[in-house]
C-alpha atoms as a PDB file:
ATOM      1  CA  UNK A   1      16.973  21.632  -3.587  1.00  0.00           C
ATOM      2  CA  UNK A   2      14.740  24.198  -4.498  1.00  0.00           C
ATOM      3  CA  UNK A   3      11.260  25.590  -2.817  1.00  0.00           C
ATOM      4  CA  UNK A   4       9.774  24.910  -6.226  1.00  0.00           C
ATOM      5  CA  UNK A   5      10.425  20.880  -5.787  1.00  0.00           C
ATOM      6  CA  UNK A   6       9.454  21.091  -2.621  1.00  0.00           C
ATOM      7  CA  UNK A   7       6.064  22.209  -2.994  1.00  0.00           C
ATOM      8  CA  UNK A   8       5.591  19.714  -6.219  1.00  0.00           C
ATOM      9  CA  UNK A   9       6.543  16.776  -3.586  1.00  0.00           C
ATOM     10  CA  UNK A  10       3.999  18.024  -1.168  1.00  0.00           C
ATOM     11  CA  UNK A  11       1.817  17.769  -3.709  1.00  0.00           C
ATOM     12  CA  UNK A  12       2.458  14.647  -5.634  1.00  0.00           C
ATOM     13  CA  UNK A  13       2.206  13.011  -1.633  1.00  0.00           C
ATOM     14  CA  UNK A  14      -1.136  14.608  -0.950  1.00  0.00           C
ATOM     15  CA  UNK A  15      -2.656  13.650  -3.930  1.00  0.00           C
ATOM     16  CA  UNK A  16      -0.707  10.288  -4.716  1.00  0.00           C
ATOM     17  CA  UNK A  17      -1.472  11.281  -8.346  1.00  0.00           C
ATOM     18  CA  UNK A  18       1.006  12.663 -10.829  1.00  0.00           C
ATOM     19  CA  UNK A  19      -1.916  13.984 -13.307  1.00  0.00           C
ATOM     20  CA  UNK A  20      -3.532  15.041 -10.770  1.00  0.00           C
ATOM     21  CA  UNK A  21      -1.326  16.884  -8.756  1.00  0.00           C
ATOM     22  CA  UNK A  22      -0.011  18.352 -12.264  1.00  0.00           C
ATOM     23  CA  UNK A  23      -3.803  19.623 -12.908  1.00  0.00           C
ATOM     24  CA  UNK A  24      -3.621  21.343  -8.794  1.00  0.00           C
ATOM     25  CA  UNK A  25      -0.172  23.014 -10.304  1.00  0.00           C
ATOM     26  CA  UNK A  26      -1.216  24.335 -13.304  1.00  0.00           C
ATOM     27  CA  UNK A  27       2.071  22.249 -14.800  1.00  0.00           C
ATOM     28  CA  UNK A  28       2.379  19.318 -17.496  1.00  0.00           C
ATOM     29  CA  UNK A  29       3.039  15.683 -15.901  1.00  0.00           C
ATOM     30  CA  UNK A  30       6.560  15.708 -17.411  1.00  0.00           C
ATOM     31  CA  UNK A  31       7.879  18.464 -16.090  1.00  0.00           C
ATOM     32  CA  UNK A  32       6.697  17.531 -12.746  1.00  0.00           C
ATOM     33  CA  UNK A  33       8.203  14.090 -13.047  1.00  0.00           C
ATOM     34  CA  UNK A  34      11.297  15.792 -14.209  1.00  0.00           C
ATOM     35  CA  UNK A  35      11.452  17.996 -11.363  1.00  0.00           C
ATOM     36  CA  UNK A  36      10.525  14.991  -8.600  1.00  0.00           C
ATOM     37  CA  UNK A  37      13.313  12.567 -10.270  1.00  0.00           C
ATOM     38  CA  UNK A  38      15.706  15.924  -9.795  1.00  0.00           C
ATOM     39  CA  UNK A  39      15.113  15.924  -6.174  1.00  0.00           C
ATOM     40  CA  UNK A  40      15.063  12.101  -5.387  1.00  0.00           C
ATOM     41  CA  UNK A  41      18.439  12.900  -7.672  1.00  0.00           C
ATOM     42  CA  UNK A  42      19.484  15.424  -5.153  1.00  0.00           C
ATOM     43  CA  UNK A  43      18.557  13.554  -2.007  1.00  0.00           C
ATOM     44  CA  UNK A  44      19.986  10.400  -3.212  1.00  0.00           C
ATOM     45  CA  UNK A  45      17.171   8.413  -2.395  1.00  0.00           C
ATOM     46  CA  UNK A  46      13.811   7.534  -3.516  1.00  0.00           C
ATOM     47  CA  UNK A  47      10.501   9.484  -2.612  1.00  0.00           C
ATOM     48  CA  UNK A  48       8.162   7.605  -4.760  1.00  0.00           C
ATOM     49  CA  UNK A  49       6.856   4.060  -5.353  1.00  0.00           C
ATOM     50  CA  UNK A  50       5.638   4.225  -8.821  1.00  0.00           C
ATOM     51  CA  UNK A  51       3.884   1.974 -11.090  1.00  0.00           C
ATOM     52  CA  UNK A  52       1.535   1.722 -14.173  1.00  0.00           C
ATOM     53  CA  UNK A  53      -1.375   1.976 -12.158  1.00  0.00           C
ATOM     54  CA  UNK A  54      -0.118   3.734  -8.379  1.00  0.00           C
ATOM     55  CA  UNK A  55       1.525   6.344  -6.758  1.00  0.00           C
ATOM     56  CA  UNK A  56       2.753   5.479  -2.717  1.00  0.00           C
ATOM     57  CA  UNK A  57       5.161   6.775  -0.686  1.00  0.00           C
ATOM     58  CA  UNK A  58       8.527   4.980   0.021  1.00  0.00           C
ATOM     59  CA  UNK A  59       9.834   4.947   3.844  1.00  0.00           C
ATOM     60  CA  UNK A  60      12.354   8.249   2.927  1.00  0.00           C
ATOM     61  CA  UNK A  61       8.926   9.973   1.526  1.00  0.00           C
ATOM     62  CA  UNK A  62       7.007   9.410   4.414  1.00  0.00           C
ATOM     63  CA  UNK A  63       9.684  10.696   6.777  1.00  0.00           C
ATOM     64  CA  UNK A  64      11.057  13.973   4.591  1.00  0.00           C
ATOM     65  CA  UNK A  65       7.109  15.031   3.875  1.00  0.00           C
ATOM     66  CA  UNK A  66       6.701  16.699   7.369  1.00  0.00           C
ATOM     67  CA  UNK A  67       9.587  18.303   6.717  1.00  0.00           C
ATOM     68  CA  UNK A  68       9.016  19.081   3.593  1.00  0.00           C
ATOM     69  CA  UNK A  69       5.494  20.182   4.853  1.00  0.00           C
ATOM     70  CA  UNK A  70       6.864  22.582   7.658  1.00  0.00           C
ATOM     71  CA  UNK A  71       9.335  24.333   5.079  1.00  0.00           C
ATOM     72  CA  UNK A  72       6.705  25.357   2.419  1.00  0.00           C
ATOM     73  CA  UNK A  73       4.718  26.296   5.212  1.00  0.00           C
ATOM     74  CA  UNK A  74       6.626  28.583   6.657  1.00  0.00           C
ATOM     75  CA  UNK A  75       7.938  30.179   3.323  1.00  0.00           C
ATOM     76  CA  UNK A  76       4.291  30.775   2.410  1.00  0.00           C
ATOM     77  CA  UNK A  77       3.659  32.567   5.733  1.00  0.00           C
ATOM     78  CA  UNK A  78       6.860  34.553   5.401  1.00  0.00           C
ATOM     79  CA  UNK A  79       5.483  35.770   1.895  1.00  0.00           C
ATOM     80  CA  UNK A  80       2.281  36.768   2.893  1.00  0.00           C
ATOM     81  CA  UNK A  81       3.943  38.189   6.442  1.00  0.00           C
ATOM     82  CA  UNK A  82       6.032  40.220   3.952  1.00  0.00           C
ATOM     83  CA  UNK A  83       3.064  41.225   1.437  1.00  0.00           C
ATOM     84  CA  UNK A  84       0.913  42.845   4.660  1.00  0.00           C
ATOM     85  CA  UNK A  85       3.751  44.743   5.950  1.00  0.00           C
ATOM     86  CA  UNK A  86       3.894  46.711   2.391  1.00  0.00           C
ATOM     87  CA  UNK A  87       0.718  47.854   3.532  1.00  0.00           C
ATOM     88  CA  UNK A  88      -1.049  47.023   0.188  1.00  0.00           C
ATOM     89  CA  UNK A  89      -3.448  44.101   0.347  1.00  0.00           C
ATOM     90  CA  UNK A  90      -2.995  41.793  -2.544  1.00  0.00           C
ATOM     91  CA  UNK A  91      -2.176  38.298  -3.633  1.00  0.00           C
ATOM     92  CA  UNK A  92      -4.457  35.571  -3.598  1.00  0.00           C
ATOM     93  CA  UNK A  93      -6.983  34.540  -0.942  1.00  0.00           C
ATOM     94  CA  UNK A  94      -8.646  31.009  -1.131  1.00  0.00           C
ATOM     95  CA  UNK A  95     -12.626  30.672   0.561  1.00  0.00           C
ATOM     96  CA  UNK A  96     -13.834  27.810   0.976  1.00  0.00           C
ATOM     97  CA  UNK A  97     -17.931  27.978   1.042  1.00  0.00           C
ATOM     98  CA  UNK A  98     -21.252  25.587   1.322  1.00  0.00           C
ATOM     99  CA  UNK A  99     -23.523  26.306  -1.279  1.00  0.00           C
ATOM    100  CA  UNK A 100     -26.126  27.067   1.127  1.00  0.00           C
ATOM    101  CA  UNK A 101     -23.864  30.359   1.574  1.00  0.00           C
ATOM    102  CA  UNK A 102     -23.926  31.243  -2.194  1.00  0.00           C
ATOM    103  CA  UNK A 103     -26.148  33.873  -1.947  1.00  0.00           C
ATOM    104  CA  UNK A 104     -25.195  35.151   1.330  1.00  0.00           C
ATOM    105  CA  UNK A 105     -21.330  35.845   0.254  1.00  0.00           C
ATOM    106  CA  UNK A 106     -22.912  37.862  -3.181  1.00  0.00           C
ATOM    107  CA  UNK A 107     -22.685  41.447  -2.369  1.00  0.00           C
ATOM    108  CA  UNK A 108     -19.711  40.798   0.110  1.00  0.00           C
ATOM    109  CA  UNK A 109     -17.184  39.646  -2.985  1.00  0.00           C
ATOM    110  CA  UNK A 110     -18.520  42.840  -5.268  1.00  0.00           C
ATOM    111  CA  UNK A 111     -17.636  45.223  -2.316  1.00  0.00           C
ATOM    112  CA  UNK A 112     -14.534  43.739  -1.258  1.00  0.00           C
ATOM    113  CA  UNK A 113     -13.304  43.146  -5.157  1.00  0.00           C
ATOM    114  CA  UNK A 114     -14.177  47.238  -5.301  1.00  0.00           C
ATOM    115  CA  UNK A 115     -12.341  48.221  -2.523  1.00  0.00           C
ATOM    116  CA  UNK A 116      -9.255  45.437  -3.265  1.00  0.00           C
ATOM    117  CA  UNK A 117      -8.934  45.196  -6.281  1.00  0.00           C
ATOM    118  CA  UNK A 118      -5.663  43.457  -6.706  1.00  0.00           C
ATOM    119  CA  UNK A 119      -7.001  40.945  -4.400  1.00  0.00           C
ATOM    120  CA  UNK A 120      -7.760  37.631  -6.134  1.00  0.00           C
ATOM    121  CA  UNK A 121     -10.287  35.526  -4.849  1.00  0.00           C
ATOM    122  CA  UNK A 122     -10.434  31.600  -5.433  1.00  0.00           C
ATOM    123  CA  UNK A 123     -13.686  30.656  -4.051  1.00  0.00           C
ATOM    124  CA  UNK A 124     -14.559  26.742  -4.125  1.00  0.00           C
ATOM    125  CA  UNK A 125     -17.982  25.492  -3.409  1.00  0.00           C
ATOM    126  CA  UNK A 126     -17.671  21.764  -1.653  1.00  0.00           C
ATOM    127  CA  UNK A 127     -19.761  19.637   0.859  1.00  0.00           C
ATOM    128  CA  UNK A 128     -18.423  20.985   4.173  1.00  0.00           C
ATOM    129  CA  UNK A 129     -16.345  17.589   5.445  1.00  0.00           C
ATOM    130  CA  UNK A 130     -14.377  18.562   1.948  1.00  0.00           C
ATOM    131  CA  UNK A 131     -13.601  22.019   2.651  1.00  0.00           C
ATOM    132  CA  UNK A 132     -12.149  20.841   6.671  1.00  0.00           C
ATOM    133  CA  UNK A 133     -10.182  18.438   4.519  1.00  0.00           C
ATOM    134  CA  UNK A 134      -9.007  21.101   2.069  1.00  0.00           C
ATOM    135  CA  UNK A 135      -8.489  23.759   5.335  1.00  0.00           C
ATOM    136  CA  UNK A 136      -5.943  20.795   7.191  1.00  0.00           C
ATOM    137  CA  UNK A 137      -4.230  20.551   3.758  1.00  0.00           C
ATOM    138  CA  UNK A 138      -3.753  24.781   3.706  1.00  0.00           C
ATOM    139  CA  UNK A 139      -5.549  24.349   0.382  1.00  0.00           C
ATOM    140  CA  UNK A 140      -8.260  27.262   1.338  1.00  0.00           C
ATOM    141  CA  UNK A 141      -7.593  30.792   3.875  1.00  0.00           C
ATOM    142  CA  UNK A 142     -11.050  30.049   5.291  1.00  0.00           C
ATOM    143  CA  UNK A 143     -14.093  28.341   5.197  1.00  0.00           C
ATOM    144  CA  UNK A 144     -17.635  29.655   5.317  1.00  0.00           C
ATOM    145  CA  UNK A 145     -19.922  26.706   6.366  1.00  0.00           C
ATOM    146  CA  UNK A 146     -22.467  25.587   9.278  1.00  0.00           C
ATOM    147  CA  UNK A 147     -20.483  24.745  12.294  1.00  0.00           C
ATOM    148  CA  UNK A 148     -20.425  21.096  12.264  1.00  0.00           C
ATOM    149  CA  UNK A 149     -21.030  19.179  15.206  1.00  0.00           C
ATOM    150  CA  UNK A 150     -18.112  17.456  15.290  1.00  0.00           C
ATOM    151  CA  UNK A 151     -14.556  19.221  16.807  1.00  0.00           C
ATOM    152  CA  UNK A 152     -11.473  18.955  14.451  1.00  0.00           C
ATOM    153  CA  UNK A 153      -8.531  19.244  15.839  1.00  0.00           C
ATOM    154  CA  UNK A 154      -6.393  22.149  15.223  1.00  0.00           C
ATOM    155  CA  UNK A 155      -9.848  24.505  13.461  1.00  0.00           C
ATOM    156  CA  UNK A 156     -11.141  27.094  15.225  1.00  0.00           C
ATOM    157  CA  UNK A 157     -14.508  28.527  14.297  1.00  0.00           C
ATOM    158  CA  UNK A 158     -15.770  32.258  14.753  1.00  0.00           C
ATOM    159  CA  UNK A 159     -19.390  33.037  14.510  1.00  0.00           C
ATOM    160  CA  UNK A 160     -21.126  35.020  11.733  1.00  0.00           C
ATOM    161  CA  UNK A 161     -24.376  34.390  12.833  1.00  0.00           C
ATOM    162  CA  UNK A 162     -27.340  32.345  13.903  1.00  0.00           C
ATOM    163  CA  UNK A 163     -29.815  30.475  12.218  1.00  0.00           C
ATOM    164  CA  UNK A 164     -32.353  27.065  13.190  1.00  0.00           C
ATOM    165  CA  UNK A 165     -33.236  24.203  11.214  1.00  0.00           C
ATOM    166  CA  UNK A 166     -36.797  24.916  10.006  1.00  0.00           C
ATOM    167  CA  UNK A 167     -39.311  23.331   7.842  1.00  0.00           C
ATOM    168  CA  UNK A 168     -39.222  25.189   4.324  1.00  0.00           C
ATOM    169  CA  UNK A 169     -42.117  25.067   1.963  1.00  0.00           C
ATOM    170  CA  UNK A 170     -43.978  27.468  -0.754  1.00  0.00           C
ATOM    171  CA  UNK A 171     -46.317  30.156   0.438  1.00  0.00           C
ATOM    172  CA  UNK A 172     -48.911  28.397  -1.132  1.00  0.00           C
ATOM    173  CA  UNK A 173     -48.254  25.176   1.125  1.00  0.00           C
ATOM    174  CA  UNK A 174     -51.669  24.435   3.170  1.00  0.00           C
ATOM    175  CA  UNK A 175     -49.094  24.476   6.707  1.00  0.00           C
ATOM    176  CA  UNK A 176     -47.061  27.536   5.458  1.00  0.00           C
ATOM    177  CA  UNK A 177     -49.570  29.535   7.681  1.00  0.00           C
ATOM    178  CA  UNK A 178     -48.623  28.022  10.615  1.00  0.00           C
ATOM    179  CA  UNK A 179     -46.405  29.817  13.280  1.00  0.00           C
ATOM    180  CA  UNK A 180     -44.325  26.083  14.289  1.00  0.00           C
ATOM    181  CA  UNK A 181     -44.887  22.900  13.383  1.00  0.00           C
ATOM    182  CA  UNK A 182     -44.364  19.238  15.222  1.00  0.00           C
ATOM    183  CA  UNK A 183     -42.650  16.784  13.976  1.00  0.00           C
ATOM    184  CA  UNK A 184     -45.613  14.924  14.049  1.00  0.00           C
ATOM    185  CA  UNK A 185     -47.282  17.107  11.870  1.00  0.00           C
ATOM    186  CA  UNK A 186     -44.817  16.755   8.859  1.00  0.00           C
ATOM    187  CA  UNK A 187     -43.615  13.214   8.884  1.00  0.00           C
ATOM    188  CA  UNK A 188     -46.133  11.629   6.428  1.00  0.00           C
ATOM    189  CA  UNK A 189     -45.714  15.209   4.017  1.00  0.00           C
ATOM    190  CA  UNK A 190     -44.006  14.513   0.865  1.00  0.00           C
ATOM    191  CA  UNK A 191     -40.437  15.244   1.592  1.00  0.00           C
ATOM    192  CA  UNK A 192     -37.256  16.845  -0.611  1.00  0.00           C
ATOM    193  CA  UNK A 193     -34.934  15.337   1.588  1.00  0.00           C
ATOM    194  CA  UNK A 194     -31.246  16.905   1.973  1.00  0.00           C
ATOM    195  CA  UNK A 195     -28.414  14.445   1.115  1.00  0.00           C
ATOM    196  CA  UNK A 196     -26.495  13.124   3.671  1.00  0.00           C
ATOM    197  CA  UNK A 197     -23.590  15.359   2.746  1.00  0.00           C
ATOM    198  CA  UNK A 198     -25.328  18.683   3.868  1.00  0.00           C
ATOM    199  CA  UNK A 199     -25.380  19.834   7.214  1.00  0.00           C
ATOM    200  CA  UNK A 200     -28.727  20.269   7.498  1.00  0.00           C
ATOM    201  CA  UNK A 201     -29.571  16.671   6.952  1.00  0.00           C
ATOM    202  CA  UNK A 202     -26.857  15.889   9.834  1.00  0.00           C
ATOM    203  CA  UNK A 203     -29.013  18.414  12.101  1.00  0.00           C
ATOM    204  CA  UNK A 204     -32.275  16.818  11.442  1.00  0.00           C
ATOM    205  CA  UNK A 205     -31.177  13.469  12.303  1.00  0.00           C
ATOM    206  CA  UNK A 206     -28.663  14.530  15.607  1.00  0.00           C
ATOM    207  CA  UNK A 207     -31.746  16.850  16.583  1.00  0.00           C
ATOM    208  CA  UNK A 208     -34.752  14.097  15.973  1.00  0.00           C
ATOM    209  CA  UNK A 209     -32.886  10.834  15.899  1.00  0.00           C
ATOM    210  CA  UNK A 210     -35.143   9.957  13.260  1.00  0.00           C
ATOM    211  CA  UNK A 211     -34.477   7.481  10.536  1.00  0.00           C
ATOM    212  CA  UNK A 212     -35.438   8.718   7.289  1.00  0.00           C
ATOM    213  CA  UNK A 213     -36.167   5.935   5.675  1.00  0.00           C
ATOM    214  CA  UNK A 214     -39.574   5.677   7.508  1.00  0.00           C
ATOM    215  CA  UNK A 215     -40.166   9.419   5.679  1.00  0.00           C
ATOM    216  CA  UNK A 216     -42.082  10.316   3.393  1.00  0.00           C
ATOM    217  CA  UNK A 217     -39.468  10.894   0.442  1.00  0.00           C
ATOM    218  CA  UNK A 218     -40.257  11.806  -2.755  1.00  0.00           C
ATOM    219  CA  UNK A 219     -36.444  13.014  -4.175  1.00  0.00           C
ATOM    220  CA  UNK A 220     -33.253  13.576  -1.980  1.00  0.00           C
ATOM    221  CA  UNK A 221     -30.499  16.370  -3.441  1.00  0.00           C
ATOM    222  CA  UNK A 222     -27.081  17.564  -2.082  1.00  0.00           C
ATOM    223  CA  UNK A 223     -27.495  20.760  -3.456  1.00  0.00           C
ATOM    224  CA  UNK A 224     -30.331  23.383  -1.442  1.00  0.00           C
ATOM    225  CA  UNK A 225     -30.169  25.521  -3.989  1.00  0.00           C
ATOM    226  CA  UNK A 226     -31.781  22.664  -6.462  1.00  0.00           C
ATOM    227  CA  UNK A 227     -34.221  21.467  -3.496  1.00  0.00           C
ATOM    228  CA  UNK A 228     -35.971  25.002  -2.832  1.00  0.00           C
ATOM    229  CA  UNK A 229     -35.924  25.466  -6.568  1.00  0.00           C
ATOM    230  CA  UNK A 230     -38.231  22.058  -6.753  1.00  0.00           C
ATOM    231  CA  UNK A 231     -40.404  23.562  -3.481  1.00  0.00           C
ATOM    232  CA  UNK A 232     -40.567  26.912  -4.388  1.00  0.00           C
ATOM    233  CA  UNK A 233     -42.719  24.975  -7.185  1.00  0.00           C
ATOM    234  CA  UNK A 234     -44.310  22.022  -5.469  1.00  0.00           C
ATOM    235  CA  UNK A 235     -46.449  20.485  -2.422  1.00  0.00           C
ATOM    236  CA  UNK A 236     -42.679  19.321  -1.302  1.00  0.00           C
ATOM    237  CA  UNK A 237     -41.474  20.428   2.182  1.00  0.00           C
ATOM    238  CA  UNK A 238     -37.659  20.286   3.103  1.00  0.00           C
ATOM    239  CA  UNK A 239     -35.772  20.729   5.626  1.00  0.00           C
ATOM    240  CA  UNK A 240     -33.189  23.653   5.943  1.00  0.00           C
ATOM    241  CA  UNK A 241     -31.540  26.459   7.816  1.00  0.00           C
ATOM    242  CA  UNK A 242     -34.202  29.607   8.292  1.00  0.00           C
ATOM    243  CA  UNK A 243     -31.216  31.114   5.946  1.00  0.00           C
ATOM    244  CA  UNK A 244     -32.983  29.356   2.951  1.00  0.00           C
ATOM    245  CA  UNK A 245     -35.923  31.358   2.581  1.00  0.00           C
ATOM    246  CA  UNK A 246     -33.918  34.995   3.395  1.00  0.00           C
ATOM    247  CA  UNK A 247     -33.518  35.561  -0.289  1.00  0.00           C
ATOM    248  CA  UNK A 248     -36.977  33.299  -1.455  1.00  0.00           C
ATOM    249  CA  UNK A 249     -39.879  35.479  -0.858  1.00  0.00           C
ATOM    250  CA  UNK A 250     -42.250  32.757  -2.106  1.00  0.00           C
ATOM    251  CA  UNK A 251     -40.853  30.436   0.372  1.00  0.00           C
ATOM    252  CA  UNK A 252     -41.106  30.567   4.506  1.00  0.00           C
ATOM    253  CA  UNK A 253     -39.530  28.741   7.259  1.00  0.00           C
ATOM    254  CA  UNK A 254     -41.416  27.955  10.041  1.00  0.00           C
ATOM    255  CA  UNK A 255     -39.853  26.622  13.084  1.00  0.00           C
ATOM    256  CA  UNK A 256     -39.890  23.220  14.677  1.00  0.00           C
ATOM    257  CA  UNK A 257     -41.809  23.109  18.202  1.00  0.00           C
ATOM    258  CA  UNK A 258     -39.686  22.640  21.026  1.00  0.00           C
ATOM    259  CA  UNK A 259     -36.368  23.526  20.812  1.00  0.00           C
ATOM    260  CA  UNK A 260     -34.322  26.487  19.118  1.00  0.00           C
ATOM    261  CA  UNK A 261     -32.557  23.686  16.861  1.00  0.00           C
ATOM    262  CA  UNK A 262     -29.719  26.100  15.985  1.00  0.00           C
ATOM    263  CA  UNK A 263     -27.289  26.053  13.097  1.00  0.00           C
ATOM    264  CA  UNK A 264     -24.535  28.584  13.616  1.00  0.00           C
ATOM    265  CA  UNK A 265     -23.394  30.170  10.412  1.00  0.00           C
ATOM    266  CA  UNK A 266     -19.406  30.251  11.093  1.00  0.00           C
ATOM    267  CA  UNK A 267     -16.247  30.993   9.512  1.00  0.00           C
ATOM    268  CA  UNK A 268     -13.436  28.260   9.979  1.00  0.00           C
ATOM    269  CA  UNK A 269      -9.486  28.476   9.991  1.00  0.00           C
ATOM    270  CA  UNK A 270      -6.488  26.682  11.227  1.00  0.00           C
ATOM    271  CA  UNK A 271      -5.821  27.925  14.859  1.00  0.00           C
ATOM    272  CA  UNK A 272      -2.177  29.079  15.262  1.00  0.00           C
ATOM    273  CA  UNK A 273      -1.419  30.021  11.801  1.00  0.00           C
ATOM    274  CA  UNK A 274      -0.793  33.217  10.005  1.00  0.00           C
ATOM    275  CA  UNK A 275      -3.976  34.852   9.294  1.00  0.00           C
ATOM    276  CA  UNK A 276      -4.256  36.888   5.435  1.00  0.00           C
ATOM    277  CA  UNK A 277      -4.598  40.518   5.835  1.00  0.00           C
ATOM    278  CA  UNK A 278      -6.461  39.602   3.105  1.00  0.00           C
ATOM    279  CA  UNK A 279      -9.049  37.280   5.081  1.00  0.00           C
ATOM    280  CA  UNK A 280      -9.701  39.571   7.512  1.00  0.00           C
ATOM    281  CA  UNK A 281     -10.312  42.288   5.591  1.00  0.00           C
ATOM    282  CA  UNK A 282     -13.001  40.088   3.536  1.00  0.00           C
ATOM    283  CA  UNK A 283     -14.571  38.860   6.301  1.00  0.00           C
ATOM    284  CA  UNK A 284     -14.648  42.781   7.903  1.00  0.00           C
ATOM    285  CA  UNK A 285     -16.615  42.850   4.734  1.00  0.00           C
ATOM    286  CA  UNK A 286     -18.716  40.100   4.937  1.00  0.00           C
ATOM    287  CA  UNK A 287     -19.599  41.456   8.668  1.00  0.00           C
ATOM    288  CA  UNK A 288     -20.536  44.564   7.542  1.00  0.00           C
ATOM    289  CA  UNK A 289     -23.217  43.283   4.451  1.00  0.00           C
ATOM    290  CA  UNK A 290     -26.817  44.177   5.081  1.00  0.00           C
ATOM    291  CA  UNK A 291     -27.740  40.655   5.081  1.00  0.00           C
ATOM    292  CA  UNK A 292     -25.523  39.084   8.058  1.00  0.00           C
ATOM    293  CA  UNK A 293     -25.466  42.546   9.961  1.00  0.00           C
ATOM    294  CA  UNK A 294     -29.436  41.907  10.559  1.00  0.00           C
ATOM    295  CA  UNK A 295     -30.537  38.048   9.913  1.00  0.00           C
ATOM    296  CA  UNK A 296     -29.793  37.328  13.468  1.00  0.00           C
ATOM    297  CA  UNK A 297     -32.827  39.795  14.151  1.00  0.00           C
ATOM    298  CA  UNK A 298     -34.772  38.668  10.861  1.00  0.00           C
ATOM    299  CA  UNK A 299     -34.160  34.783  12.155  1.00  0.00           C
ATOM    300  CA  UNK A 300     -35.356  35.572  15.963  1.00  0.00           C
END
């Protein structure tokens, strides 16, 4: 049995794919069937319930992945444990981001790539409920995302910084004077709306209880990079973290009355497990940037 099989199980039982987990592996389907059929060889038992058109686990593959789990696990800690005591910081560290933190993370990668260079980063831009799925499966170091408001068992989340839900619109807007705004005061404006896969959207509705389909809505995106694009160059409002209009100077935020409505810009990993000298050297980094150093004075 080798750590090499091991690790192509795992991954054939997270993905219940073949192609698929061939394409995560950077390996052709046959040789990872070849390699799977060694092990079930070795084991002398089958792993797999295949067909023409599915992939499931069989009773012995359900009870060896933990196992199986747990040792490629703790060989990949043991590496990196290994790697930091060199003292050189290299191998490969895995972020997992919102887009909404795009621009943010900019000038943090070209620093940290200057100062490591034989660092390499994999950075993956996903809804946020995707990256806490890809964090569980050890598939990214960290995440970079909103702190949801939901607790997942076994992630721990460090703040980076603060920001508020605000109402974002074009300088130009007839309410982008305004110092806050009601809700009353927006409802009937035409609305970008954010999709329901953005944190944003989930703070509007756990912070108003409002249901949007009695808005005003004139498009709804999952990307906020695409939605200030259309205000920065329309009569559209949306609604987004303060961050939004940091690096827009034709756009402005203005706060909702009543509340703070925070959204805490955090950084998310598995608590208990090895942390990359790597990660904490890039988020050192990130710390340090002009940009998160000061918005929680630029947002209050």
């Amino acid at each position: 049995m080798e750590l090499r099989q091991l690790k192509y199980f795992v991954t054939v039982a997270k993905t219940l794919s073949f192609s698929e987990a061939a394409r995560k592996l950077f390996i052709t389907q046959g040789t990872l069937s070849q390699q799977v059929k060694q092990l079930e060889d070795e084991m002398g038992t089958q792993l797999f319930a295949r067909t023409s058109h599915s992939v499931a686990l069989t009773e012995a593959g359900e009870e060896f992945l933990p196992l199986a789990l747990d040792t490629v696990e703790s060989a990949e800690s043991c590496y990196h444990h290994m790697i930091d005591m060199r003292g050189k910081v290299s191998g490969m560290l895995n972020i997992g981001m919102t887009s909404s933190f795009g621009e943010l993370l900019t000038d943090a990668v070209k620093a940290f790539v200057r100062k490591y260079p034989d660092v390499t980063l994999n950075i993956y831009y996903k809804p946020a409920l995707e990256l806490i799925e890809m964090l569980q499966n050890r598939e990214v170091d960290i995440i970079l995302a909103f702190k949801p408001f939901k607790e997942y068992e076994g992630i721990e989340s460090e703040l980076l910084f603060r920001s508020r839900l605000s109402v974002v619109m074009r300088k130009e807007h007839p309410l982008a004077g305004r110092k806050s705004l009601s809700f009353k005061e927006i409802e009937h404006q035409a609305i970008a709306l954010p999709g329901s896969g953005l944190q944003a959207r989930r703070a509007f509705e756990r912070f108003f209880g409002i249901d949007t389909r009695t808005l005003n809505v004139r498009i709804e995106l999952n990307d906020p990079v695409v939605i200030m694009d259309i205000v920065q160059g329309t009569n559209l409002i949306t609604f987004l973290s303060t961050l939004a209009a940091y690096y827009r100077p034709n756009l402005v935020a203005i706060p909702f009355e009543g509340g703070k409505y925070e959204m805490l810009g955090c950084v998310h990993r598995l608590q208990g497990g090895y942390h990359k000298r790597s990660a904490d050297l890039f988020l050192q980094t990130l710390r340090e940037s002009p940009i998160v150093s000061h918005i929680d004075s630029w947002v209050y």
